[in-house]
Protein backbone atom coordinates (compact mmCIF):
# COMPACT_ATOMS: atom_id res chain seq x y z
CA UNK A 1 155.60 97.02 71.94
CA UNK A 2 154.43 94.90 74.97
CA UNK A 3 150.41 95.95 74.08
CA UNK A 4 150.63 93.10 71.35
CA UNK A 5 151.00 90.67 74.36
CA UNK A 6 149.19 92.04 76.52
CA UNK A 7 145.86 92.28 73.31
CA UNK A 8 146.82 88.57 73.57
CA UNK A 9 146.28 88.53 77.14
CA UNK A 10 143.07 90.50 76.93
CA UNK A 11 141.82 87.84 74.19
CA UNK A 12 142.70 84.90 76.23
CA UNK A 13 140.44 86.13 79.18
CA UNK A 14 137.73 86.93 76.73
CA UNK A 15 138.16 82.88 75.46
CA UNK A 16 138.30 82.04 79.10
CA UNK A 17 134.93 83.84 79.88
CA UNK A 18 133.35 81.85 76.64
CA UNK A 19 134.54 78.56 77.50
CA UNK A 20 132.70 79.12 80.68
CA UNK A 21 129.91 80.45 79.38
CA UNK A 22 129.42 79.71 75.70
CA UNK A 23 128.72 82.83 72.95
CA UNK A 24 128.93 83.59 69.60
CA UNK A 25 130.83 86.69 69.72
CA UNK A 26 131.75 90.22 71.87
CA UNK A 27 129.82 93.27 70.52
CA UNK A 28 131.29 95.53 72.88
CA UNK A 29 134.52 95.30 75.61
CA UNK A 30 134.99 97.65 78.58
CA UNK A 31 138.19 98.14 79.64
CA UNK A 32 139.92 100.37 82.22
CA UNK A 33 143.53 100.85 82.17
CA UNK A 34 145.76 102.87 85.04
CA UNK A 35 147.68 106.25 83.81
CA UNK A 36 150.12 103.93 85.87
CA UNK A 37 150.02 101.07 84.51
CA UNK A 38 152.25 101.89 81.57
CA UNK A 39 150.02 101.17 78.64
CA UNK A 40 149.89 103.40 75.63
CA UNK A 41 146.35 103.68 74.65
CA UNK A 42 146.91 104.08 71.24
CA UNK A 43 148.85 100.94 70.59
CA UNK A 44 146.90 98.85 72.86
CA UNK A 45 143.60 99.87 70.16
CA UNK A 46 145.75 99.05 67.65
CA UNK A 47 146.96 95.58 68.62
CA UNK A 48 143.49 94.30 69.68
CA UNK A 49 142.29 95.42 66.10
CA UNK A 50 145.64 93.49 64.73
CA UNK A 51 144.21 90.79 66.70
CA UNK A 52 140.33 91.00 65.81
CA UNK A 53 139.88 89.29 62.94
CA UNK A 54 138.86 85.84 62.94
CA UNK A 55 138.33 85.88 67.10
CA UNK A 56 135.09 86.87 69.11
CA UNK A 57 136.51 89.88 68.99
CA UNK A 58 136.26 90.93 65.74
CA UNK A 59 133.83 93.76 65.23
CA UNK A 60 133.74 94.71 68.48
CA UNK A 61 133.43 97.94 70.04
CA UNK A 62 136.22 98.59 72.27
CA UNK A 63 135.66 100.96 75.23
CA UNK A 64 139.14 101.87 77.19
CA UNK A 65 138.95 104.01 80.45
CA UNK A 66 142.09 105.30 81.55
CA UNK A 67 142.15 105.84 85.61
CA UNK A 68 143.98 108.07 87.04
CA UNK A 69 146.86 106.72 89.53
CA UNK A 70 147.24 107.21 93.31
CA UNK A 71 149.91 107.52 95.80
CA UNK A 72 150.15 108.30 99.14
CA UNK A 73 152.54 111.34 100.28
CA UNK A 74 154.17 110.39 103.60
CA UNK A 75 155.33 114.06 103.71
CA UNK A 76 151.37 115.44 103.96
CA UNK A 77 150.25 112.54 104.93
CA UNK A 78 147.52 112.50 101.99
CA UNK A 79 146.29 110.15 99.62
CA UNK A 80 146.61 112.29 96.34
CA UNK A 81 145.78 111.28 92.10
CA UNK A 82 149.39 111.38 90.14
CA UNK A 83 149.47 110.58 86.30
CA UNK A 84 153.36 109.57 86.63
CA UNK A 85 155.40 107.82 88.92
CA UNK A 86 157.78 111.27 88.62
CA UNK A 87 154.51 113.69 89.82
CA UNK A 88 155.08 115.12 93.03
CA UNK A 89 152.97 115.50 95.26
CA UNK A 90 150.41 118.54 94.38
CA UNK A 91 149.59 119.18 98.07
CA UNK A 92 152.90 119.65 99.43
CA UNK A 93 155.30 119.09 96.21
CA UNK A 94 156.65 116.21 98.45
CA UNK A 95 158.94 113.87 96.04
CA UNK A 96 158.46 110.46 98.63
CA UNK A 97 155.28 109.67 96.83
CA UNK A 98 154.26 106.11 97.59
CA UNK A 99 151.96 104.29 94.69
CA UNK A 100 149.20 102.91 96.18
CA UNK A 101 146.77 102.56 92.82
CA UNK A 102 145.90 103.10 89.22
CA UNK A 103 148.72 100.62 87.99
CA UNK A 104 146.22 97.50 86.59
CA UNK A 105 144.81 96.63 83.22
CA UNK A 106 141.22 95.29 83.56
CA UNK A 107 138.66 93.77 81.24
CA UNK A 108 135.51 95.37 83.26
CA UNK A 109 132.64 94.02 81.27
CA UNK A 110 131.26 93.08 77.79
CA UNK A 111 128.46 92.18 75.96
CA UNK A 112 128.36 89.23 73.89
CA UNK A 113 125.73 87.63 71.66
């Protein structure tokens, strides 16, 4: 279950943005996650609420946006939305498909107080 780590890595960036900028705690973190990026939702809200407790982050509202990939078809030449790395292309069911996006895990905003 790599979402443990990366709940780790999401915490460490929220510690990161408080050393800079001192607060008391997050009330709510954005998040947006690629349908590439090979995250399973579920778990990831599970092991930031594993991870919650005792941090800035516990309480929070967590807000996570999942983003639809993109790849470009060489075949149509088309930039086209997939939602697996084994789509094909739904222009010309070309099977070349080249990933060009949707495969990051970002921490967009939150609010603190």
């Amino acid at each position: 279950m790599h979402e443990l780590s990366l709940a780790g890595s999401i915490l460490q960036v929220v510690e990161q943005a408080r050393a800079r900028d001192p607060f008391a705690r997050v009330t709510h973190l954005h998040l947006q996650a690629g349908a590439l990026a090979g995250v399973e939702l579920s778990a990831l809200r599970f092991a930031l609420a594993s991870l919650a407790p005792g941090t800035v982050l516990e309480g929070a509202e967590i807000a996570i946006d999942e983003l639809p990939g993109t790849a470009w078809c060489p075949q149509c030449s088309a930039s086209v939305p997939v939602f697996s790395r084994l789509d094909l292309c739904p222009l010309c069911e070309g099977a070349q498909l080249q990933v060009r996006g949707g495969t990051d895990l970002k921490v967009v905003d939150m609010r603190v107080v």
